[in-house]
C-alpha atoms as a PDB file:
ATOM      1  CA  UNK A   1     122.119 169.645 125.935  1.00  0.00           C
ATOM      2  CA  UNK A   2     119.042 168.390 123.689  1.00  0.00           C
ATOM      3  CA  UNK A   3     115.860 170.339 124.433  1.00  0.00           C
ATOM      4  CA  UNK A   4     112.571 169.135 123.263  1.00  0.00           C
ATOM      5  CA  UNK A   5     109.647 171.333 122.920  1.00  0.00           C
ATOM      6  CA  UNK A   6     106.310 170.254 123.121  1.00  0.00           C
ATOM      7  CA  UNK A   7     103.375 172.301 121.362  1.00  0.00           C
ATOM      8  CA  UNK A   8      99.265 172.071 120.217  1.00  0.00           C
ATOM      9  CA  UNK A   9      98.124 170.901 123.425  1.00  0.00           C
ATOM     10  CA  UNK A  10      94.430 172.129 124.843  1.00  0.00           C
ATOM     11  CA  UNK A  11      91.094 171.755 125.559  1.00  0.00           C
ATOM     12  CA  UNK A  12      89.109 170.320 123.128  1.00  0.00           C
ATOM     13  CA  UNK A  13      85.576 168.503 123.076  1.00  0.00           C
ATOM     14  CA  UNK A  14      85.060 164.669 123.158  1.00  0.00           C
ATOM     15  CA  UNK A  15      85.158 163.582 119.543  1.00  0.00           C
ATOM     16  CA  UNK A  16      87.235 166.261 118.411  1.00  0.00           C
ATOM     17  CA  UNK A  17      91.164 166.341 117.248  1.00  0.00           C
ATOM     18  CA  UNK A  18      94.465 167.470 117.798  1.00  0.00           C
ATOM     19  CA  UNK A  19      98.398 168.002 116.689  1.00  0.00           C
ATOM     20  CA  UNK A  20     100.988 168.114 119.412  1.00  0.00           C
ATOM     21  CA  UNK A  21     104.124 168.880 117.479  1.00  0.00           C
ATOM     22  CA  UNK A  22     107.939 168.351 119.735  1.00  0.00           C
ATOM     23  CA  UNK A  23     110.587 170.300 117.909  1.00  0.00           C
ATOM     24  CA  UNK A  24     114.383 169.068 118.756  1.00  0.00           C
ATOM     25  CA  UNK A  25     117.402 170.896 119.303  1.00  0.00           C
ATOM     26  CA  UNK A  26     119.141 168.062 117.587  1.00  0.00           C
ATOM     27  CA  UNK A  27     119.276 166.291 114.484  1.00  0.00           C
ATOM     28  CA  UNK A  28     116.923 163.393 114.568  1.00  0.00           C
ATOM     29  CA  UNK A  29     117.619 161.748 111.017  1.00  0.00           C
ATOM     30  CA  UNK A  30     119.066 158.838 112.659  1.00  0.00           C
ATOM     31  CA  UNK A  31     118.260 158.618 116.681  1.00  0.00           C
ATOM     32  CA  UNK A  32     116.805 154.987 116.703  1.00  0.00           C
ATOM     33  CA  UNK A  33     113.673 156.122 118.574  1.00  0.00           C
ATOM     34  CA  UNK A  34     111.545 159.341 119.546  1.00  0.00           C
ATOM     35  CA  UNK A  35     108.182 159.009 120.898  1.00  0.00           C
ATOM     36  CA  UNK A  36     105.002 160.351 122.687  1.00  0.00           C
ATOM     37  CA  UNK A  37     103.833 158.934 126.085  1.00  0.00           C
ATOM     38  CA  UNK A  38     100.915 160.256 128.690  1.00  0.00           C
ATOM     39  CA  UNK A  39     100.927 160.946 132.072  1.00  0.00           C
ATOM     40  CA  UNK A  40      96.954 161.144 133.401  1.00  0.00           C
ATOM     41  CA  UNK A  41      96.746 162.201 137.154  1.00  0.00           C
ATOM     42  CA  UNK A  42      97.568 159.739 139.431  1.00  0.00           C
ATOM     43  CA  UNK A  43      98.394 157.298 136.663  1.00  0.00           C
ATOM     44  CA  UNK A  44     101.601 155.612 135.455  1.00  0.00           C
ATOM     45  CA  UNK A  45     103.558 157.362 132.154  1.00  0.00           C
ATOM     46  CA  UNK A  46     102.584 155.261 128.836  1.00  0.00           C
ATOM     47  CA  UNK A  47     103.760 154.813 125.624  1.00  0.00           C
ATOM     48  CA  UNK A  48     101.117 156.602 123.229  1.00  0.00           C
ATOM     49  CA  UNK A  49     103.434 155.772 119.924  1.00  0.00           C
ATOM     50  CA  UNK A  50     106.421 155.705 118.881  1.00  0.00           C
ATOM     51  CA  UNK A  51     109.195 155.731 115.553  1.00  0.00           C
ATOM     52  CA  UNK A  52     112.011 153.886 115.543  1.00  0.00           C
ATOM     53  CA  UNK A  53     114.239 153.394 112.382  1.00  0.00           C
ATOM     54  CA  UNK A  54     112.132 150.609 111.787  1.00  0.00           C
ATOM     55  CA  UNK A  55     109.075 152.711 111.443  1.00  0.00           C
ATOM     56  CA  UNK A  56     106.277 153.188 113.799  1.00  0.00           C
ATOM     57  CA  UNK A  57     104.828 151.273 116.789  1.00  0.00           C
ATOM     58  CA  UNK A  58     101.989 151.671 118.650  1.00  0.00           C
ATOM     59  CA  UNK A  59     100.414 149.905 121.408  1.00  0.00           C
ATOM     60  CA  UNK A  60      97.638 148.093 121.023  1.00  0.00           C
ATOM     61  CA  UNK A  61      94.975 150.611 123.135  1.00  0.00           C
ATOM     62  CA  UNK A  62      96.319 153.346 120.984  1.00  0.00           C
ATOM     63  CA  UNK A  63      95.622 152.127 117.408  1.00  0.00           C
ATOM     64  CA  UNK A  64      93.464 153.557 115.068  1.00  0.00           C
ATOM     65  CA  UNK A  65      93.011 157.326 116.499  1.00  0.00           C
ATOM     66  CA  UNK A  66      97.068 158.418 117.234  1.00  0.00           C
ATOM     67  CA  UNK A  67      99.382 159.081 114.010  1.00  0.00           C
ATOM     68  CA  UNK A  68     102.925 159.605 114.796  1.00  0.00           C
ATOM     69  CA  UNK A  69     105.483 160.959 112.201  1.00  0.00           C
ATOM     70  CA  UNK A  70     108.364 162.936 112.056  1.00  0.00           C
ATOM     71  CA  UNK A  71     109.860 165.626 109.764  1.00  0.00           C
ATOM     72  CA  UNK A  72     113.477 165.067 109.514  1.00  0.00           C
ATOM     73  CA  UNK A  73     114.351 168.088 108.036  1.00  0.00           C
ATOM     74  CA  UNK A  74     112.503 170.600 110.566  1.00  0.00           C
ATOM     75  CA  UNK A  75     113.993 167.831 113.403  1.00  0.00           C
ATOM     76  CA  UNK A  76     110.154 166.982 114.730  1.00  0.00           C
ATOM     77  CA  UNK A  77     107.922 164.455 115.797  1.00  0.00           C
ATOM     78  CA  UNK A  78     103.965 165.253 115.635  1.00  0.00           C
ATOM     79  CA  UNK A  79     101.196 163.313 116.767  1.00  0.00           C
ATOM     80  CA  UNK A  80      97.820 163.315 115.454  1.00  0.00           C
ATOM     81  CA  UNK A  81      95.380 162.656 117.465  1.00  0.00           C
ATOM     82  CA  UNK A  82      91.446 161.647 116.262  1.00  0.00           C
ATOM     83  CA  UNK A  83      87.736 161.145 117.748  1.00  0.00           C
ATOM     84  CA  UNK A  84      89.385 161.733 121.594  1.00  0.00           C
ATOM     85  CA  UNK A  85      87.819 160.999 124.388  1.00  0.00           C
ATOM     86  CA  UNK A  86      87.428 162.224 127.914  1.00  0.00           C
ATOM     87  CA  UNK A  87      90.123 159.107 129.169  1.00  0.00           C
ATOM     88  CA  UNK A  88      92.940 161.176 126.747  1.00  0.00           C
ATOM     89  CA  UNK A  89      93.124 163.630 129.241  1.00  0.00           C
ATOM     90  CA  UNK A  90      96.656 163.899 130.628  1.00  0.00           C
ATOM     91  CA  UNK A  91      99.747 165.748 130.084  1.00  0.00           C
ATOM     92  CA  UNK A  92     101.893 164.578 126.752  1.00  0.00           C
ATOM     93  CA  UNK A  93     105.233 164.089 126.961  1.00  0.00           C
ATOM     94  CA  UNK A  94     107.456 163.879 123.500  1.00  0.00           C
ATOM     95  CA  UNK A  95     110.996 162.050 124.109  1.00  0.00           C
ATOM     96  CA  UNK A  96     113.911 161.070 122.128  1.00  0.00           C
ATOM     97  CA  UNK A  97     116.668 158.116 122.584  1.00  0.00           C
ATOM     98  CA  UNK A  98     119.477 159.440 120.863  1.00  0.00           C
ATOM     99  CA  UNK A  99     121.886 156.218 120.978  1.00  0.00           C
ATOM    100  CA  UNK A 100     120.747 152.837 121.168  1.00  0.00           C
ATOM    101  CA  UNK A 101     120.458 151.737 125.492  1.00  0.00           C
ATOM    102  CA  UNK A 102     120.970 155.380 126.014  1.00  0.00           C
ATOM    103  CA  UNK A 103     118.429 156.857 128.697  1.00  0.00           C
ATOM    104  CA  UNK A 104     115.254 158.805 126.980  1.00  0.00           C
ATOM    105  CA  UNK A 105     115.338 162.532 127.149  1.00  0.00           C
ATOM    106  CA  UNK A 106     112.158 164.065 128.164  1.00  0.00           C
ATOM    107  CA  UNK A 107     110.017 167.631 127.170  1.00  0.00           C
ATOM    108  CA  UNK A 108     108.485 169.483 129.154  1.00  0.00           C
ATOM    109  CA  UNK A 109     105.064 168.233 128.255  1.00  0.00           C
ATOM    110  CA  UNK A 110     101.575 169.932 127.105  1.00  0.00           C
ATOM    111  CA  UNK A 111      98.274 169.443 128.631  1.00  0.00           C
ATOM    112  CA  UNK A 112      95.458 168.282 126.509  1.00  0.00           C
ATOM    113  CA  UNK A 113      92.110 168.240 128.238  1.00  0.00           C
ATOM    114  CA  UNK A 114      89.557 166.580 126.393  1.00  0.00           C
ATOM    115  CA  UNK A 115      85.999 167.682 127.614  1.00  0.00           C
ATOM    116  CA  UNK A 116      82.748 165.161 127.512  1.00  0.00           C
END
């Protein structure tokens, strides 16, 4: 059973920063994607980034302020996250595909609440 664990999430003022870091109970040297999406209330779940073994990929409303890597060796994903905004609010979600058209496996998620 993979287990994902989210962490770093909070309350933090409008302009400010954080790191949400997932740790995996798996090795994730060579799972061809792991990711972070956002759930806001009331709202749809979206793709925030994401690294595949072809790098990293990021929609276009999310460029420029998220950084997603990954630490092969500890086995986890972090996101860095710049200058947010009050619209950032939402619960983040880190997820992993571990085979190729294999379903994504979800964490529990961490809040982040981003104050104006």
């Amino acid at each position: 059973q993979v287990q994902l664990v989210e962490s770093g999430g909070g309350l933090v003022q409008a302009g400010g920063s954080l790191r949400l870091s997932c740790a995996a109970s798996i090795s994730i040297a060579s799972v061809p994607f792991m990711g972070w999406f956002r759930q806001a209330p009331g709202q749809q779940r979206e793709l925030v980034a994401g690294i595949t073994t072809a790098g990293t990929n990021y929609p276009d409303s999310m460029k420029g302020r998220f950084t997603v890597s990954r630490d092969n060796v500890k086995n986890t994903v972090s996101l860095q996250m710049n200058s947010l905004k009050p619209e950032d609010t939402a619960v983040y979600y880190c997820a992993v595909r571990r085979v190729p058209s294999s379903n994504l496996i979800w964490g529990q998620g961490t809040q982040v609440t981003v104050s104006s």
